[in-house]
PDB file of N, CA and C in Angstrom:
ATOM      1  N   UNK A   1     115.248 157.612 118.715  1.00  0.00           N
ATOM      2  CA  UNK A   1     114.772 158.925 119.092  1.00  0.00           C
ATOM      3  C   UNK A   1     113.434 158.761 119.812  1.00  0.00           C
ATOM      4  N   UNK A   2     113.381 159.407 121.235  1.00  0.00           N
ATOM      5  CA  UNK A   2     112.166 159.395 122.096  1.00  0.00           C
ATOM      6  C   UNK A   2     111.513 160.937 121.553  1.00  0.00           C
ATOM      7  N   UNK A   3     109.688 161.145 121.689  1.00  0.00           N
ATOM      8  CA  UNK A   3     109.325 162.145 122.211  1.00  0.00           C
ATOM      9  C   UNK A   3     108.796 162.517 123.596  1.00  0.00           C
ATOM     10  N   UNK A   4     109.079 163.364 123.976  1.00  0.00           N
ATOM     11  CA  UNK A   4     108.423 163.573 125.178  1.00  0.00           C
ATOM     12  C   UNK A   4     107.065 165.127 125.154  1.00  0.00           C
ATOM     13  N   UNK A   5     106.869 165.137 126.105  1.00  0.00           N
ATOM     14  CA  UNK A   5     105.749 166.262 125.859  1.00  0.00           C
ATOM     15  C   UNK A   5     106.211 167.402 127.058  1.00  0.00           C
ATOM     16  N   UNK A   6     106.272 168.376 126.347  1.00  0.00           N
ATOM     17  CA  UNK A   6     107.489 169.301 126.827  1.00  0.00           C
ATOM     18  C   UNK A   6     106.640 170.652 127.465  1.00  0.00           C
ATOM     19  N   UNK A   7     105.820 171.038 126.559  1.00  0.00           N
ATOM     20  CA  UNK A   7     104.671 172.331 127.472  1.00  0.00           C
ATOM     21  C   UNK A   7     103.271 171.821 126.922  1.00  0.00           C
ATOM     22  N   UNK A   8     102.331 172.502 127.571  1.00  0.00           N
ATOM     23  CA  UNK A   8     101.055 172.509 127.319  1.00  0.00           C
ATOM     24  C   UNK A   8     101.111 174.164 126.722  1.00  0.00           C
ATOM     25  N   UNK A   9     100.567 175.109 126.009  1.00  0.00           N
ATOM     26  CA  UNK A   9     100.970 176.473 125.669  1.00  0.00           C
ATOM     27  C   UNK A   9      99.277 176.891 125.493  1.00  0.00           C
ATOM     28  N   UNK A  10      98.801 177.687 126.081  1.00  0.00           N
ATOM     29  CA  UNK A  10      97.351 178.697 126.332  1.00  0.00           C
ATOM     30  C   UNK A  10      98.154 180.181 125.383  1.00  0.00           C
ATOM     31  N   UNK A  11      97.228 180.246 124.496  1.00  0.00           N
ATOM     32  CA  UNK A  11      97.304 181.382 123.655  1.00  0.00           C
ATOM     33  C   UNK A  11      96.128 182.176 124.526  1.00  0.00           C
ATOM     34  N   UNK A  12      96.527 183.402 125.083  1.00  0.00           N
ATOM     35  CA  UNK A  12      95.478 184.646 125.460  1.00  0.00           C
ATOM     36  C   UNK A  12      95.929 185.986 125.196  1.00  0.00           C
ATOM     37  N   UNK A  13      94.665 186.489 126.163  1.00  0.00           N
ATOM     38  CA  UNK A  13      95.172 188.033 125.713  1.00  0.00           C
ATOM     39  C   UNK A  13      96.071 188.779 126.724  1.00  0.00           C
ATOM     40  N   UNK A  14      96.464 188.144 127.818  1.00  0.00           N
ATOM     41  CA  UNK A  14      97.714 188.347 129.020  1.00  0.00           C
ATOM     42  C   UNK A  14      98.288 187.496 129.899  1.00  0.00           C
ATOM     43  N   UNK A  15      99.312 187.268 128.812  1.00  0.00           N
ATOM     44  CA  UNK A  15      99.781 186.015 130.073  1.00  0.00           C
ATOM     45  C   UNK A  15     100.422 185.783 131.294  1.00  0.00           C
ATOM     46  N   UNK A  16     100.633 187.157 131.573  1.00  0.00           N
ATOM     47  CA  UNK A  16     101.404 187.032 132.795  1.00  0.00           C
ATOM     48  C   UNK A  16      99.417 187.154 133.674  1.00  0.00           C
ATOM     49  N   UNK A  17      98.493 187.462 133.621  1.00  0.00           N
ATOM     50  CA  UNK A  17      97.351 187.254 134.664  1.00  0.00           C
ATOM     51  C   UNK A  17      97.334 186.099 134.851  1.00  0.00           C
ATOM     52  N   UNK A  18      97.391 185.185 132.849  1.00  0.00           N
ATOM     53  CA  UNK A  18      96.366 183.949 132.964  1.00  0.00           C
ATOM     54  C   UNK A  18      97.382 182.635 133.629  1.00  0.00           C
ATOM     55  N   UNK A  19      99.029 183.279 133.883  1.00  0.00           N
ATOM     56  CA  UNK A  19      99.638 182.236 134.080  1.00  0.00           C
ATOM     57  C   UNK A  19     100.093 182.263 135.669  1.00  0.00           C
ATOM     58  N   UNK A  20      99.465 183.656 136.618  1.00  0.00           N
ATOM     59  CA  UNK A  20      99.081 183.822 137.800  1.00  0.00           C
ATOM     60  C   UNK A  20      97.905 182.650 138.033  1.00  0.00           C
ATOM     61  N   UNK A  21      96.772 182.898 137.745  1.00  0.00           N
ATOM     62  CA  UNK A  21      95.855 182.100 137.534  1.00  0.00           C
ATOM     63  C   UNK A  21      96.120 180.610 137.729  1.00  0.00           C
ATOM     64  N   UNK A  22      96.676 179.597 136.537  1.00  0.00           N
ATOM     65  CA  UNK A  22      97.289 178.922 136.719  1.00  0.00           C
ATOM     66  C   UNK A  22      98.291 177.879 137.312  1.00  0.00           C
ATOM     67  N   UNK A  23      98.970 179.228 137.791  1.00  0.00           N
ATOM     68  CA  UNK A  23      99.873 178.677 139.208  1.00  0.00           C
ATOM     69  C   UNK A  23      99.382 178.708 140.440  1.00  0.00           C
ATOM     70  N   UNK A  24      98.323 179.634 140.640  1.00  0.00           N
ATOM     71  CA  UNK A  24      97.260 179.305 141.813  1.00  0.00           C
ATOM     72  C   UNK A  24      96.795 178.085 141.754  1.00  0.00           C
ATOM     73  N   UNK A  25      96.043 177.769 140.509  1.00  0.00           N
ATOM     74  CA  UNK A  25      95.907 176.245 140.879  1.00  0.00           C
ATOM     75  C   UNK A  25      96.197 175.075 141.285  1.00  0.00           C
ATOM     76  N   UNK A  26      97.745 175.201 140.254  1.00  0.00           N
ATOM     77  CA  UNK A  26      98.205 174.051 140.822  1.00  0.00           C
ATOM     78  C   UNK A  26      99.204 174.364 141.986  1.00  0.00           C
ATOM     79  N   UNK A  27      99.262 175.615 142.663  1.00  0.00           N
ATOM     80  CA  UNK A  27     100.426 175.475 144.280  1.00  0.00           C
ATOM     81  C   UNK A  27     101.601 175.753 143.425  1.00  0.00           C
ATOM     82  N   UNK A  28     101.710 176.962 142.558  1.00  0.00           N
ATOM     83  CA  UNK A  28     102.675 177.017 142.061  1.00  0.00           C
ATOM     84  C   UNK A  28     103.141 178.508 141.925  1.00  0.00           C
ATOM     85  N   UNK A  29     103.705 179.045 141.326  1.00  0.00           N
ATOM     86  CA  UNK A  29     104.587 180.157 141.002  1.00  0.00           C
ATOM     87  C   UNK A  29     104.793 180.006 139.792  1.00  0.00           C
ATOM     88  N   UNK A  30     104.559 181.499 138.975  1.00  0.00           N
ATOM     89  CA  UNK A  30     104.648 182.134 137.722  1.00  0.00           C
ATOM     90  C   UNK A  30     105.942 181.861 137.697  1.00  0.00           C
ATOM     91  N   UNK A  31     107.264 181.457 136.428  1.00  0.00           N
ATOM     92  CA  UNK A  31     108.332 181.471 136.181  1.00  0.00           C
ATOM     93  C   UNK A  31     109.217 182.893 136.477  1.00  0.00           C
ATOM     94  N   UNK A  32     110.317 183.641 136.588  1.00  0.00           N
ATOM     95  CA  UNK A  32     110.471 184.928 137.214  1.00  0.00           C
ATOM     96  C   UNK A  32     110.747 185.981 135.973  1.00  0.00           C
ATOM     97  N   UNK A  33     110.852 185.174 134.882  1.00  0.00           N
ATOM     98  CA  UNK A  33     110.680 185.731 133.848  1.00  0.00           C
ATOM     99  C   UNK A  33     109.403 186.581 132.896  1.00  0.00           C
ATOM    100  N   UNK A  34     108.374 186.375 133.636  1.00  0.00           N
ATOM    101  CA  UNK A  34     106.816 186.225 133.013  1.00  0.00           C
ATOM    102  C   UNK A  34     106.619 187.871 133.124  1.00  0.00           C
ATOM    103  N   UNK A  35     105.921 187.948 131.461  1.00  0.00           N
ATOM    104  CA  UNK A  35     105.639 189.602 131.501  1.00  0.00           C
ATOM    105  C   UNK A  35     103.611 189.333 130.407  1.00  0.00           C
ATOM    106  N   UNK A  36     103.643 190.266 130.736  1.00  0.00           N
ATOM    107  CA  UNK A  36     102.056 190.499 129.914  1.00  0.00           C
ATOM    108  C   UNK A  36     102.145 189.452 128.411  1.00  0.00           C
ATOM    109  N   UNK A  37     103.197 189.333 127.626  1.00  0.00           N
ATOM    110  CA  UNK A  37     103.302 188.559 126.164  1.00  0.00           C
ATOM    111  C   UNK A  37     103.802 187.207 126.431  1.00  0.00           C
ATOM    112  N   UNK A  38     104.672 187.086 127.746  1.00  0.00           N
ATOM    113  CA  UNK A  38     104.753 185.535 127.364  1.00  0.00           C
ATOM    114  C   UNK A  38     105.373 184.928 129.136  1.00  0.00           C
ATOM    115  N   UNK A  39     104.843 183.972 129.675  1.00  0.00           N
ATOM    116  CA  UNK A  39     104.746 183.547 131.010  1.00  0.00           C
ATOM    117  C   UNK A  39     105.034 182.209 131.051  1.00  0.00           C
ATOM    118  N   UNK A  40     105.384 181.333 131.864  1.00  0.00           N
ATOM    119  CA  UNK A  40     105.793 179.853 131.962  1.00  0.00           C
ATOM    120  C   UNK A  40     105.292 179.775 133.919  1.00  0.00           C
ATOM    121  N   UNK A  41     104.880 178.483 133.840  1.00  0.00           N
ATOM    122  CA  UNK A  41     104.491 178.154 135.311  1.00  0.00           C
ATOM    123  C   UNK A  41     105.533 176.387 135.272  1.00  0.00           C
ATOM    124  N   UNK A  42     105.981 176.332 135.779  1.00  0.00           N
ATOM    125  CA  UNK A  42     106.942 174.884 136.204  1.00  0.00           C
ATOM    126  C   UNK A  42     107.997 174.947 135.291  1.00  0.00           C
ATOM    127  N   UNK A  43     108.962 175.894 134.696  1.00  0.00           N
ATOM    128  CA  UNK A  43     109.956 176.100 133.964  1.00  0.00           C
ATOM    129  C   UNK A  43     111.155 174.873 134.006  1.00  0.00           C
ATOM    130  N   UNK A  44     111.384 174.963 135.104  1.00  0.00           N
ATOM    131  CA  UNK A  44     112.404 174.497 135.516  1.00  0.00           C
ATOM    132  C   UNK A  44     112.478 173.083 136.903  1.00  0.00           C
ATOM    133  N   UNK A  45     111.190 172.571 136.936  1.00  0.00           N
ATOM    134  CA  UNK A  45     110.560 171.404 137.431  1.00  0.00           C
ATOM    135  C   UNK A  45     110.590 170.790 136.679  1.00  0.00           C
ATOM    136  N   UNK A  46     110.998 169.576 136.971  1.00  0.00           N
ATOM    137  CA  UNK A  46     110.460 167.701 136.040  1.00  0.00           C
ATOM    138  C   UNK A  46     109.299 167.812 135.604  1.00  0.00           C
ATOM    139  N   UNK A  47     109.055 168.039 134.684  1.00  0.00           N
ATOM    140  CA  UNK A  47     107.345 167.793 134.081  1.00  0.00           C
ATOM    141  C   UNK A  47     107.117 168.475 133.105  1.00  0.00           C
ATOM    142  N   UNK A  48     105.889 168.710 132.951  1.00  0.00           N
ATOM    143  CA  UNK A  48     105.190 169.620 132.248  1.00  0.00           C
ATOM    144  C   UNK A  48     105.155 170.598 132.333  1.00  0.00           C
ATOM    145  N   UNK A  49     105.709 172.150 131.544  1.00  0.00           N
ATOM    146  CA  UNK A  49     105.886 173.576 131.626  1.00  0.00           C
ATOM    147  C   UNK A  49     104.230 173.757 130.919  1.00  0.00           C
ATOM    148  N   UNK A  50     103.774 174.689 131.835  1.00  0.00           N
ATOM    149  CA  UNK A  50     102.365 175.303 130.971  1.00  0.00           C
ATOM    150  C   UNK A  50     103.082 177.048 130.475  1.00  0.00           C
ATOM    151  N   UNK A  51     102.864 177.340 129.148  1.00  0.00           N
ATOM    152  CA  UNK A  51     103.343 178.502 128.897  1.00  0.00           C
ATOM    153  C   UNK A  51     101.813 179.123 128.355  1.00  0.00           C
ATOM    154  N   UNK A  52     102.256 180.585 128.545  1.00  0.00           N
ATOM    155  CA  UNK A  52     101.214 180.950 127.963  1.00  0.00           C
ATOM    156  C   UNK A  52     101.810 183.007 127.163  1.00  0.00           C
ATOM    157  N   UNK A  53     100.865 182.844 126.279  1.00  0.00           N
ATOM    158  CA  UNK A  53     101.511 183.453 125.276  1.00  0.00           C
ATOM    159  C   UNK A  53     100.339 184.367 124.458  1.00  0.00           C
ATOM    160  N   UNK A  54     100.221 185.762 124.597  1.00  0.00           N
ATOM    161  CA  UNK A  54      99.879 186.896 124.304  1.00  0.00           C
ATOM    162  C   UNK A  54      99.347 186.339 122.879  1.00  0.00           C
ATOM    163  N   UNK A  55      98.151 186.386 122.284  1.00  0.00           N
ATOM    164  CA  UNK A  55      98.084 186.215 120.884  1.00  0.00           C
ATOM    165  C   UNK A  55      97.174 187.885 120.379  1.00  0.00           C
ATOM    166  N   UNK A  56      96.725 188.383 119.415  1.00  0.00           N
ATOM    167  CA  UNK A  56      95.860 189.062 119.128  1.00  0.00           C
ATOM    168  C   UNK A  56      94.263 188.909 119.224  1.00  0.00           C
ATOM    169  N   UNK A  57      94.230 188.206 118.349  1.00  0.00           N
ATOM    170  CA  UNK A  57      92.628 187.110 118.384  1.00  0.00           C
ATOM    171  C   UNK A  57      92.119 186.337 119.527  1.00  0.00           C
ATOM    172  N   UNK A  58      90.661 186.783 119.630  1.00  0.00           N
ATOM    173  CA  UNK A  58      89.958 186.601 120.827  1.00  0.00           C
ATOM    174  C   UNK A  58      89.910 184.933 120.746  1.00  0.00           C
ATOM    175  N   UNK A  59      89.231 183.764 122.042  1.00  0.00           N
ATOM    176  CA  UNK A  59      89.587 182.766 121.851  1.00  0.00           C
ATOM    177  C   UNK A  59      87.749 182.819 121.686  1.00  0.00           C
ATOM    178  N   UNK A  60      87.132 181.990 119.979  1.00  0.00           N
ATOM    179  CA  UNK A  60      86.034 181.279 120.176  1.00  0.00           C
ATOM    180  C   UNK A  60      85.730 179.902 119.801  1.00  0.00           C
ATOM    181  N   UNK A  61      84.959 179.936 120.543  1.00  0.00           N
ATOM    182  CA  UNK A  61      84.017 178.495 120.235  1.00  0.00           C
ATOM    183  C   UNK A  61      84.937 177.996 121.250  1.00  0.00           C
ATOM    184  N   UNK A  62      84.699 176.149 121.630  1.00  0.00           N
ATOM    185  CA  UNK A  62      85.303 175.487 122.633  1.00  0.00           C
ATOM    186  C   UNK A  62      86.566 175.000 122.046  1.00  0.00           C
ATOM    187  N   UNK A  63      87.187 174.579 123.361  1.00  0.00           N
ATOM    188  CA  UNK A  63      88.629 174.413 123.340  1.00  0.00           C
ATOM    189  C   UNK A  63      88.756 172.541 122.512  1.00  0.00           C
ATOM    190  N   UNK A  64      89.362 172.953 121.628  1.00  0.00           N
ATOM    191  CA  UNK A  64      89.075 171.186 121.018  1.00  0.00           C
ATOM    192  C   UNK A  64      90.712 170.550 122.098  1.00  0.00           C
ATOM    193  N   UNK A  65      91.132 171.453 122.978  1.00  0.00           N
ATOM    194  CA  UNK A  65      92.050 170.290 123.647  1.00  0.00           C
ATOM    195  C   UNK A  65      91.984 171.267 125.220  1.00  0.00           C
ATOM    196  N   UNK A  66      92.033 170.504 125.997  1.00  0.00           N
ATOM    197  CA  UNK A  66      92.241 171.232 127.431  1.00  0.00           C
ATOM    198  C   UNK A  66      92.422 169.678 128.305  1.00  0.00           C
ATOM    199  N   UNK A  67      92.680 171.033 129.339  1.00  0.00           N
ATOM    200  CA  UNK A  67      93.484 170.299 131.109  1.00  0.00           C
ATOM    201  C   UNK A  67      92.482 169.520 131.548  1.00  0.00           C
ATOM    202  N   UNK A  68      93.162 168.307 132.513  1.00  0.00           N
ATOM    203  CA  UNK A  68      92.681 167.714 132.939  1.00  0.00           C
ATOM    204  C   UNK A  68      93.069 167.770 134.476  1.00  0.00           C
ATOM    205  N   UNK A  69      92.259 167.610 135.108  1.00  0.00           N
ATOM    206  CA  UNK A  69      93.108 167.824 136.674  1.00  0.00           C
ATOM    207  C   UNK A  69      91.916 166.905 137.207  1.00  0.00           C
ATOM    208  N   UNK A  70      92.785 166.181 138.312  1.00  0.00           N
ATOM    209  CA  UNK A  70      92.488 165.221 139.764  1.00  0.00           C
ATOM    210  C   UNK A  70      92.390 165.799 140.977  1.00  0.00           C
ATOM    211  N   UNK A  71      91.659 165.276 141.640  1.00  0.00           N
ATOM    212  CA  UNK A  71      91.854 166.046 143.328  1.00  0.00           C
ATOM    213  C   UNK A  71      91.212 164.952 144.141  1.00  0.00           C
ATOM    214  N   UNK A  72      92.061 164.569 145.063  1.00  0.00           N
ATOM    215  CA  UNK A  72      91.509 163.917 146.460  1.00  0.00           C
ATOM    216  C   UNK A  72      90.549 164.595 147.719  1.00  0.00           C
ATOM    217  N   UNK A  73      90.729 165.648 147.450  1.00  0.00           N
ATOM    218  CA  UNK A  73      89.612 166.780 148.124  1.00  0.00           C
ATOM    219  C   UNK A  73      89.045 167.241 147.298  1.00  0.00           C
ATOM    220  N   UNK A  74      88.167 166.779 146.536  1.00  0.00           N
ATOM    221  CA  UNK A  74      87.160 167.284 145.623  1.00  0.00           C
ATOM    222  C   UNK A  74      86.642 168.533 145.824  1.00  0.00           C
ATOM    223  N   UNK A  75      85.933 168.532 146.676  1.00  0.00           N
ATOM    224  CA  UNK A  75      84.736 169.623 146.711  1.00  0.00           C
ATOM    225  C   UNK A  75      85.440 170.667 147.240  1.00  0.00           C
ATOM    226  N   UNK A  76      86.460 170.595 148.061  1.00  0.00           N
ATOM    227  CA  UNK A  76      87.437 172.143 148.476  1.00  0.00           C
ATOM    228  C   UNK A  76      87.966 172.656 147.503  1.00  0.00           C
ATOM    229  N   UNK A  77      88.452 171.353 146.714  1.00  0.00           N
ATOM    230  CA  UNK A  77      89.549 172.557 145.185  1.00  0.00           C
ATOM    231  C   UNK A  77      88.678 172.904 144.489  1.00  0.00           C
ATOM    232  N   UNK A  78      87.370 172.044 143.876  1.00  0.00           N
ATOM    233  CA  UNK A  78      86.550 173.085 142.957  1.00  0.00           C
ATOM    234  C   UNK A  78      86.236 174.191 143.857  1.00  0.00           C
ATOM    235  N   UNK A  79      85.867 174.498 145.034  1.00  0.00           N
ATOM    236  CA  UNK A  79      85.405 175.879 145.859  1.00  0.00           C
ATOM    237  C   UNK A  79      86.713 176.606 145.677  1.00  0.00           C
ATOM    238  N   UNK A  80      87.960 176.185 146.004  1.00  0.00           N
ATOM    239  CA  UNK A  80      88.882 177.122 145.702  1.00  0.00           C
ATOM    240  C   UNK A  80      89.909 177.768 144.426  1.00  0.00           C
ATOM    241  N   UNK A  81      88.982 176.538 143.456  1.00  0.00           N
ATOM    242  CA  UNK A  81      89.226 177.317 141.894  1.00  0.00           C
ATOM    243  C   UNK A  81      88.580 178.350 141.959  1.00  0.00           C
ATOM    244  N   UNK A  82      87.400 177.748 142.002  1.00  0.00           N
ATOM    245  CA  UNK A  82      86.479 179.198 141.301  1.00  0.00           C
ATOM    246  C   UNK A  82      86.541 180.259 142.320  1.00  0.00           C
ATOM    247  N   UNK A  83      86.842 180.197 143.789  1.00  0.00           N
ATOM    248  CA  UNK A  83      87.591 181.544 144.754  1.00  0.00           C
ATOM    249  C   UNK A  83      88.944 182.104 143.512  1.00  0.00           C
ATOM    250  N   UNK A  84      89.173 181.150 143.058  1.00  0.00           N
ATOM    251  CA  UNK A  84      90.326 182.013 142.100  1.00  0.00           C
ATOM    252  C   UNK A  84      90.073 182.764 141.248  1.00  0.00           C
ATOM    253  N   UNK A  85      88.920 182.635 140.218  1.00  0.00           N
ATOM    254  CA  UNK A  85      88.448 182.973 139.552  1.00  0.00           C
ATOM    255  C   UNK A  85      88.024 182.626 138.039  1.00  0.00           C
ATOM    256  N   UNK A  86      87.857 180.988 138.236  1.00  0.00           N
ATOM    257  CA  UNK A  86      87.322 179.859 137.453  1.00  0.00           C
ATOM    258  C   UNK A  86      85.869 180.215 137.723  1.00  0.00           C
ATOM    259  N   UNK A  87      84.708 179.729 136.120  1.00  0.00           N
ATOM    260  CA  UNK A  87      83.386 179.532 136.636  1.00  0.00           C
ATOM    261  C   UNK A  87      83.072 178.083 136.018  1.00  0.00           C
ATOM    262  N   UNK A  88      82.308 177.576 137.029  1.00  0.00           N
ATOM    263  CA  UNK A  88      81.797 176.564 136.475  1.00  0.00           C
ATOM    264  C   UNK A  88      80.627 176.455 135.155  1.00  0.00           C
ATOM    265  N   UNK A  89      81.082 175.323 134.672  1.00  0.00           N
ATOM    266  CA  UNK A  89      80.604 175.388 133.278  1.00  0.00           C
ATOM    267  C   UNK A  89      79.469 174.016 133.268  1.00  0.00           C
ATOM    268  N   UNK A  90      79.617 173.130 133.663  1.00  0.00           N
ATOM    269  CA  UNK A  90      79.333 172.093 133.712  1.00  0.00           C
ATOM    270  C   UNK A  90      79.277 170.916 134.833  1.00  0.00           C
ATOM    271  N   UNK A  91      78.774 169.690 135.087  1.00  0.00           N
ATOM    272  CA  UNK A  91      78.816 168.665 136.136  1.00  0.00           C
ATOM    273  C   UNK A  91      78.593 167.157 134.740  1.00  0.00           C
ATOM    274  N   UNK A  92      79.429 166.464 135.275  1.00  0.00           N
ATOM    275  CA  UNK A  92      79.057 164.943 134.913  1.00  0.00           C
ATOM    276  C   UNK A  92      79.374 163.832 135.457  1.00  0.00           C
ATOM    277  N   UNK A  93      78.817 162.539 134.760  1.00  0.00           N
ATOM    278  CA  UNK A  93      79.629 161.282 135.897  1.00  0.00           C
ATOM    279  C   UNK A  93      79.083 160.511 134.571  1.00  0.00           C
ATOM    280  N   UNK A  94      80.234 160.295 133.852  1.00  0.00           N
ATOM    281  CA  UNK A  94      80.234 159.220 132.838  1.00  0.00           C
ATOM    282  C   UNK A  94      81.336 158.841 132.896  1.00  0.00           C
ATOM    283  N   UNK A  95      81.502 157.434 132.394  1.00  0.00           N
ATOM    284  CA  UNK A  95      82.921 156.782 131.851  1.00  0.00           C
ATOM    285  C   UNK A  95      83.293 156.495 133.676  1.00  0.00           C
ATOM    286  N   UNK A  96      82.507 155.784 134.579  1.00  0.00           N
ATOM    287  CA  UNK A  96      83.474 155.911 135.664  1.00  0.00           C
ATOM    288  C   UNK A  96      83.827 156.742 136.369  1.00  0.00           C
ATOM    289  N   UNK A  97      83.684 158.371 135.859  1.00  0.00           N
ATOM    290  CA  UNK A  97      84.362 159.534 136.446  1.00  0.00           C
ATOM    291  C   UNK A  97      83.766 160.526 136.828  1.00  0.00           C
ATOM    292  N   UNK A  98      83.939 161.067 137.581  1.00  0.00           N
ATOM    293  CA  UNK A  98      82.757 162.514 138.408  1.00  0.00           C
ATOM    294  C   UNK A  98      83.567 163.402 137.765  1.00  0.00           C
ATOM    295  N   UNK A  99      83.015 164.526 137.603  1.00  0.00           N
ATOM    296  CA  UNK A  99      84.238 165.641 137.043  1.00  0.00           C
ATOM    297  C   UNK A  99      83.378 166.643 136.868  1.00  0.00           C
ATOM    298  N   UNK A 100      83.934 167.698 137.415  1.00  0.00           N
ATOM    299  CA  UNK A 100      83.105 169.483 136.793  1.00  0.00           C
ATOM    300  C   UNK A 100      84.011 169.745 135.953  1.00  0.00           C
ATOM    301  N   UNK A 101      83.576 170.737 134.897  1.00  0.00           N
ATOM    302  CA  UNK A 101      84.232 171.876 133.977  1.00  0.00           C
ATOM    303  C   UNK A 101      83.825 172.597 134.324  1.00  0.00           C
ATOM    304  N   UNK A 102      85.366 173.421 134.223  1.00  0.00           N
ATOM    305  CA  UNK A 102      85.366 174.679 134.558  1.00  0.00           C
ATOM    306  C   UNK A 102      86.033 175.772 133.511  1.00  0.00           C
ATOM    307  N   UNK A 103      85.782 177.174 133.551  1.00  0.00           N
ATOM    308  CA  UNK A 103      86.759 177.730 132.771  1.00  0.00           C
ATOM    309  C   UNK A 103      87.345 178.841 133.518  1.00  0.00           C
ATOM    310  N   UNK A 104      88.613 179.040 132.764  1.00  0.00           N
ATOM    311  CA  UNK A 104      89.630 179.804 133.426  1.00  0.00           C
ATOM    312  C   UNK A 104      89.316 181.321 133.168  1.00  0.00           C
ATOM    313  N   UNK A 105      89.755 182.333 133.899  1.00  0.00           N
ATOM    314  CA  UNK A 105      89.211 183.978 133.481  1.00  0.00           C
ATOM    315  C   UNK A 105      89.179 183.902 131.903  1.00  0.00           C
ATOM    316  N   UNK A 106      89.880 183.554 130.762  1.00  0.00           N
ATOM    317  CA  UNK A 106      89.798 183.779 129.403  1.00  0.00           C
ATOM    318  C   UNK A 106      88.672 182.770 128.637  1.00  0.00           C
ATOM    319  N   UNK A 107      88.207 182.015 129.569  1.00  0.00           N
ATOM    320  CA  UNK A 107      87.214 181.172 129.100  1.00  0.00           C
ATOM    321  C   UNK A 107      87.823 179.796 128.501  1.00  0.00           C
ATOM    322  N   UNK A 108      89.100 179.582 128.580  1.00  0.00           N
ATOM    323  CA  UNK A 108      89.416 178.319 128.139  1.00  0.00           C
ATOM    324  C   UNK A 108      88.929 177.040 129.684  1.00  0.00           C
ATOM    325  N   UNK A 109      87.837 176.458 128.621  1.00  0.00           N
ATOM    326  CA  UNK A 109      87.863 175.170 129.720  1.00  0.00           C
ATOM    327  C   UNK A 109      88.660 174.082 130.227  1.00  0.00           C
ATOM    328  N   UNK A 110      88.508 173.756 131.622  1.00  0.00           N
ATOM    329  CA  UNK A 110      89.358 172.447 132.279  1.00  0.00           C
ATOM    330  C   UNK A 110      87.887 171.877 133.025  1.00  0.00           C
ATOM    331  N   UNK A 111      89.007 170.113 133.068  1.00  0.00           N
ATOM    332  CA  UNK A 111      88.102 169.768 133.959  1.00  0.00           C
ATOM    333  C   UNK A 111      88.796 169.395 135.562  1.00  0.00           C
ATOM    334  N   UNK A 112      87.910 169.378 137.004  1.00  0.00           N
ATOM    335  CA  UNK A 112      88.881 168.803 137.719  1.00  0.00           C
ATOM    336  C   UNK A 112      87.924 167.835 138.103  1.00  0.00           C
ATOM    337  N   UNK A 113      88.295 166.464 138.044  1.00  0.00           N
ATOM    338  CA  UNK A 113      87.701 164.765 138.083  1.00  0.00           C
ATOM    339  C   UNK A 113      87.918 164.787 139.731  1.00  0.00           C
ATOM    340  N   UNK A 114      87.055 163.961 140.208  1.00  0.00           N
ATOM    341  CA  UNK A 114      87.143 163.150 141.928  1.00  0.00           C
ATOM    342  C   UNK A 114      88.066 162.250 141.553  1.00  0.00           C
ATOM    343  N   UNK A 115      89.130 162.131 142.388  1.00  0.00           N
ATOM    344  CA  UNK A 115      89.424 160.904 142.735  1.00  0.00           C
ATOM    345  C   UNK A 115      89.234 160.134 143.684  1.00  0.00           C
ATOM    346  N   UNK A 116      88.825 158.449 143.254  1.00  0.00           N
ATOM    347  CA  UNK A 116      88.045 157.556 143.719  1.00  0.00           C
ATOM    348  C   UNK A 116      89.049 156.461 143.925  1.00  0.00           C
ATOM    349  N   UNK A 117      89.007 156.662 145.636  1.00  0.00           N
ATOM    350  CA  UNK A 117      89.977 155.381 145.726  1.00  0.00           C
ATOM    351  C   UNK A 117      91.575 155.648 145.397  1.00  0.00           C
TER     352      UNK A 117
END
C-alpha cells in the first residue's frame, strides 16, 4: 500500500472567493462545482487538488503549515500576487533561498521563493 498526497484543504470563511484567489495564482480555474461552503482548484488535473472549505471560526495566530511556491520571474509574480490581493508579510534569504511571505485575503500565509538557476 502507497500514500500519496491528495489535497492541500484551507479552512475559511468563503470558499468560493478564497479559491478564486488561489486559482489566480497559480493560472488556474475554480473547479465548476465551487459555491461559498466548499470549492476545489485542480480537481481533475494530475496533482495536487487545493480545496477549500467554509468553517465557522475565525483563523488565529500563524499557520503552523502553508504553501510554498517558486517562480522564475520573481519580482513580476510577487507584484502580481499582491495585484491579486495578497499582502506582503515578510522578506528573507536564509538556507540558500530568497523568498517573501505573503498572505492570502483570509490571512493565511505563503511563501513565493526565487528560483536560482
Amino acid at each position: 500500500m502507497s500514500v500519496s498526497l491528495e489535497s492541500v484543504v484551507f479552512d475559511c470563511a468563503d470558499a468560493q472567493t478564497l479559491a478564486a484567489f488561489w486559482a489566480q495564482v497559480l493560472s488556474s480555474e475554480v473547479d465548476a462545482d465551487g459555491n461559498q461552503y466548499f470549492a476545489t482548484v485542480n480537481r481533475a488535473a494530475p496533482g495536487t487538488t487545493l480545496m477549500f472549505i467554509q468553517v465557522p471560526e475565525p483563523r488565529t495566530g500563524k499557520n503552523r503549515l502553508h504553501v510554498d511556491l517558486s517562480a522564475t520571474d520573481w519580482a513580476a509574480e510577487i507584484d502580481r500576487i499582491v495585484g491579486l490581493g495578497a499582502q506582503r508579510v515578510d522578506e528573507h534569504d536564509e538556507f540558500g533561498t530568497h523568498w517573501i511571505t505573503l498572505a492570502d485575503p483570509e490571512g493565511n500565509v505563503f511563501d513565493v521563493a526565487e528560483h536560482k538557476g
